[in-house]
C-alpha atoms as a PDB file:
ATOM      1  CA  UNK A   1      -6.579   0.903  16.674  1.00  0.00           C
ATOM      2  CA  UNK A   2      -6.292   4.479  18.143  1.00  0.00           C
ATOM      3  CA  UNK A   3      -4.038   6.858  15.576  1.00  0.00           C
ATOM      4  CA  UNK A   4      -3.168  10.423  16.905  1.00  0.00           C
ATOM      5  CA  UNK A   5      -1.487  12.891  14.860  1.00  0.00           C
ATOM      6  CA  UNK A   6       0.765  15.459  16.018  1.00  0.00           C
ATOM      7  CA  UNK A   7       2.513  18.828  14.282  1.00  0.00           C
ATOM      8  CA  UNK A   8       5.314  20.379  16.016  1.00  0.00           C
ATOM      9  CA  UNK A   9       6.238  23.184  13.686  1.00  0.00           C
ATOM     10  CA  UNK A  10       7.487  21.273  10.156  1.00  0.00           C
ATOM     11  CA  UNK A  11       7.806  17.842  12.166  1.00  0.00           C
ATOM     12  CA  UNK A  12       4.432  15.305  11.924  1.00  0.00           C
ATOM     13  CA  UNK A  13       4.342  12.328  14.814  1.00  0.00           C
ATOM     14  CA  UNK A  14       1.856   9.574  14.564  1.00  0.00           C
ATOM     15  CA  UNK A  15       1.043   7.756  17.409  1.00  0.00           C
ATOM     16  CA  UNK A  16      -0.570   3.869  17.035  1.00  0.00           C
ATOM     17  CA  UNK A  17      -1.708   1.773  19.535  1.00  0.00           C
ATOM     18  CA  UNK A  18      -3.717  -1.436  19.862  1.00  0.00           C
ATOM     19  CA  UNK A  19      -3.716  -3.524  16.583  1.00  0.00           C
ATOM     20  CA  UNK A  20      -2.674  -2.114  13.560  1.00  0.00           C
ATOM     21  CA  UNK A  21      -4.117  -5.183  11.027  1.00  0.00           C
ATOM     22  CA  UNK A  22      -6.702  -5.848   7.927  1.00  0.00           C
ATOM     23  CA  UNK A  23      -9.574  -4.019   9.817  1.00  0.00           C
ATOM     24  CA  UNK A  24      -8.053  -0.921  10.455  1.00  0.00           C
ATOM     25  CA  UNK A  25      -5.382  -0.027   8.162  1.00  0.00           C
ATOM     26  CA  UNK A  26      -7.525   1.363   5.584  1.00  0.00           C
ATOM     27  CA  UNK A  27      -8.215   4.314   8.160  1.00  0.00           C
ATOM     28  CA  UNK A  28      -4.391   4.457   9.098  1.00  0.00           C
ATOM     29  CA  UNK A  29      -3.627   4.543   5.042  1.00  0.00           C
ATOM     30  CA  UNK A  30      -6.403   7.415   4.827  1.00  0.00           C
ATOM     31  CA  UNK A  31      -5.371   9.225   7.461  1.00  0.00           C
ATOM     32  CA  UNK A  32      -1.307   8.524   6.657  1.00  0.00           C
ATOM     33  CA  UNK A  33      -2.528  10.584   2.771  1.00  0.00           C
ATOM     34  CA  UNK A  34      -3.817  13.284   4.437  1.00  0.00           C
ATOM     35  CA  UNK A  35      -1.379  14.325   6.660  1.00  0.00           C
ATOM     36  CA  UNK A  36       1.212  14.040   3.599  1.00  0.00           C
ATOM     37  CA  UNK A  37      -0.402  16.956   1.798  1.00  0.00           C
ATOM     38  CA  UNK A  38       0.739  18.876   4.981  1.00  0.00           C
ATOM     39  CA  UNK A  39       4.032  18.015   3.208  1.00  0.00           C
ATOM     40  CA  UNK A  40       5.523  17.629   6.712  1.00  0.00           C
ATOM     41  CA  UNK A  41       9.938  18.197   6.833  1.00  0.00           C
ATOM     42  CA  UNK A  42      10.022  14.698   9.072  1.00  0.00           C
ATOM     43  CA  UNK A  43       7.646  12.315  10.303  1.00  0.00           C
ATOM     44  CA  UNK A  44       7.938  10.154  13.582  1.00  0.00           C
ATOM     45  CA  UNK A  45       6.018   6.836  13.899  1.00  0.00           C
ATOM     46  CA  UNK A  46       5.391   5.984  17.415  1.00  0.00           C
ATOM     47  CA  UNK A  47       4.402   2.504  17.755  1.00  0.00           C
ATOM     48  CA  UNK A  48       5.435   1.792  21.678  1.00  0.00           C
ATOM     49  CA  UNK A  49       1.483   1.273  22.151  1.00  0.00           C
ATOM     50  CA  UNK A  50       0.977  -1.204  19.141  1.00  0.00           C
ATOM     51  CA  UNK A  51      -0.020  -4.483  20.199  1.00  0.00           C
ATOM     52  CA  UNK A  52      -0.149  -6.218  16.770  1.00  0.00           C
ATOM     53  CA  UNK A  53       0.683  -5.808  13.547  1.00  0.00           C
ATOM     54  CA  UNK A  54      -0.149  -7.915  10.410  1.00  0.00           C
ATOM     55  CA  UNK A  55       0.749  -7.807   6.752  1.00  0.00           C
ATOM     56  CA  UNK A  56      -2.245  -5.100   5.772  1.00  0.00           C
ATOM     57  CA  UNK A  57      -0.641  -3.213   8.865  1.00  0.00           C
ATOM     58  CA  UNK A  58       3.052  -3.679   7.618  1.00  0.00           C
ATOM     59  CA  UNK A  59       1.734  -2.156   4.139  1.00  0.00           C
ATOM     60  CA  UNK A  60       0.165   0.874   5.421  1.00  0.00           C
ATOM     61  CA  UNK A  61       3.400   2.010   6.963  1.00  0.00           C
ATOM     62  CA  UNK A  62       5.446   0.533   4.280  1.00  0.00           C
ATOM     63  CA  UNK A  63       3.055   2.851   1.995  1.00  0.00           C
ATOM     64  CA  UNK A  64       3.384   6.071   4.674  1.00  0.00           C
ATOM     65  CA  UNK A  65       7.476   5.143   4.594  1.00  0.00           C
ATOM     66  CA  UNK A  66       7.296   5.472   0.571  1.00  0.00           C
ATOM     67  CA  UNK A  67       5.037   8.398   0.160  1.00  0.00           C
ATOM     68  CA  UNK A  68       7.405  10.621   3.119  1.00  0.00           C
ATOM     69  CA  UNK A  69      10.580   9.236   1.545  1.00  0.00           C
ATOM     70  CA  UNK A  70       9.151  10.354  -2.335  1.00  0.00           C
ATOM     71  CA  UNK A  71       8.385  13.856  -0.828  1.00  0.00           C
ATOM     72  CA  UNK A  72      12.027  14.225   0.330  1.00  0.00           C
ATOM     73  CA  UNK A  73      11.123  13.983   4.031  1.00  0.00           C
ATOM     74  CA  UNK A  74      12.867  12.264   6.932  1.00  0.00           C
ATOM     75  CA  UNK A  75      11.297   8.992   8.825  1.00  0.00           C
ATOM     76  CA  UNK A  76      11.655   7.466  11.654  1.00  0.00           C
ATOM     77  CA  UNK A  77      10.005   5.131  13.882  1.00  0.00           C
ATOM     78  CA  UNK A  78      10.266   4.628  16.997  1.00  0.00           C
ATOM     79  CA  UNK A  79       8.965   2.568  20.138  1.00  0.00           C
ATOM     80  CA  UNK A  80       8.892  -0.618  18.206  1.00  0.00           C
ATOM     81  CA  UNK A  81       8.614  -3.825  20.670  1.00  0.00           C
ATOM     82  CA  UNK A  82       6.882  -7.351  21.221  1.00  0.00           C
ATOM     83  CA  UNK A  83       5.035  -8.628  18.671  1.00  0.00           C
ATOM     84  CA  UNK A  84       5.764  -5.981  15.625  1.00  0.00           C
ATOM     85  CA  UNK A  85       9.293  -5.521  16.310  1.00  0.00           C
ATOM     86  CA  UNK A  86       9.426  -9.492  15.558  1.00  0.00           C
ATOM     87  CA  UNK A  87       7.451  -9.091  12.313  1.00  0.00           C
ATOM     88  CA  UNK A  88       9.615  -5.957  10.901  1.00  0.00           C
ATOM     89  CA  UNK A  89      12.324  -7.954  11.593  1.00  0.00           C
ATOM     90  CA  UNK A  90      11.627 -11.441  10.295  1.00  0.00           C
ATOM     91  CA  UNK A  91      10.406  -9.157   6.922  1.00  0.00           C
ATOM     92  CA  UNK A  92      13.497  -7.313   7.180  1.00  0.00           C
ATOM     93  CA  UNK A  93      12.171  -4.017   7.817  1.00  0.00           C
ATOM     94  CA  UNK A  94      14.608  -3.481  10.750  1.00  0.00           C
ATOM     95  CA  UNK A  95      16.938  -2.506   8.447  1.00  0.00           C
ATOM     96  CA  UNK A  96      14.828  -0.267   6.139  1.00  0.00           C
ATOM     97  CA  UNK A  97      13.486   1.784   8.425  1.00  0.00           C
ATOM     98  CA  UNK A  98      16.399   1.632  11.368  1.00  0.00           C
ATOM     99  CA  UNK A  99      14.339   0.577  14.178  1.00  0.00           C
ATOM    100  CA  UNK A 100      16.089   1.369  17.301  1.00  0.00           C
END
């Protein structure tokens, strides 16, 4: 997994790419906390470069999605395709988190 963070004046953009599963989310989760204490206005998930996703992967974002949505802070993701775009939306998520 490669995670790069972004801050474009009160707006925070993540972008993941390769797999996204129970090896590396702990990192993602880590990194997802810290960036929160920026208390960011909106927060952008890029995920057109994630290969795969799995249910540890699905939590960390679920957790990132719950933490920016307690602080009053906009979400959105963005690039989903292939392989996690099918698991968000057999889980439903499509609809949570209005993937385009």
């Amino acid at each position: 997994m490669q995670l790069s963070q972004t801050l474009l004046g009160n707006e925070l953009k993540f972008r993941i790419s390769g797999n996204l599963d129970a090896r590396t989310y702990r990192e993602a989760r880590q990194r997802f906390e810290q960036a929160l204490a920026t208390k960011p206005a909106a927060v952008v998930v890029d995920l057109s470069g994630l290969r795969l996703i799995d249910s540890s992967g699905v939590g960390a974002i679920v957790s990132l999605f719950k933490g920016v949505q307690g602080a009053g802070a906009a979400f959105h993701l963005e690039g989903v395709t292939g392989q996690p775009l099918s698991i968000f939306k057999v889980l439903r998520l499509d609809k949570v988190f209005e993937v385009p």
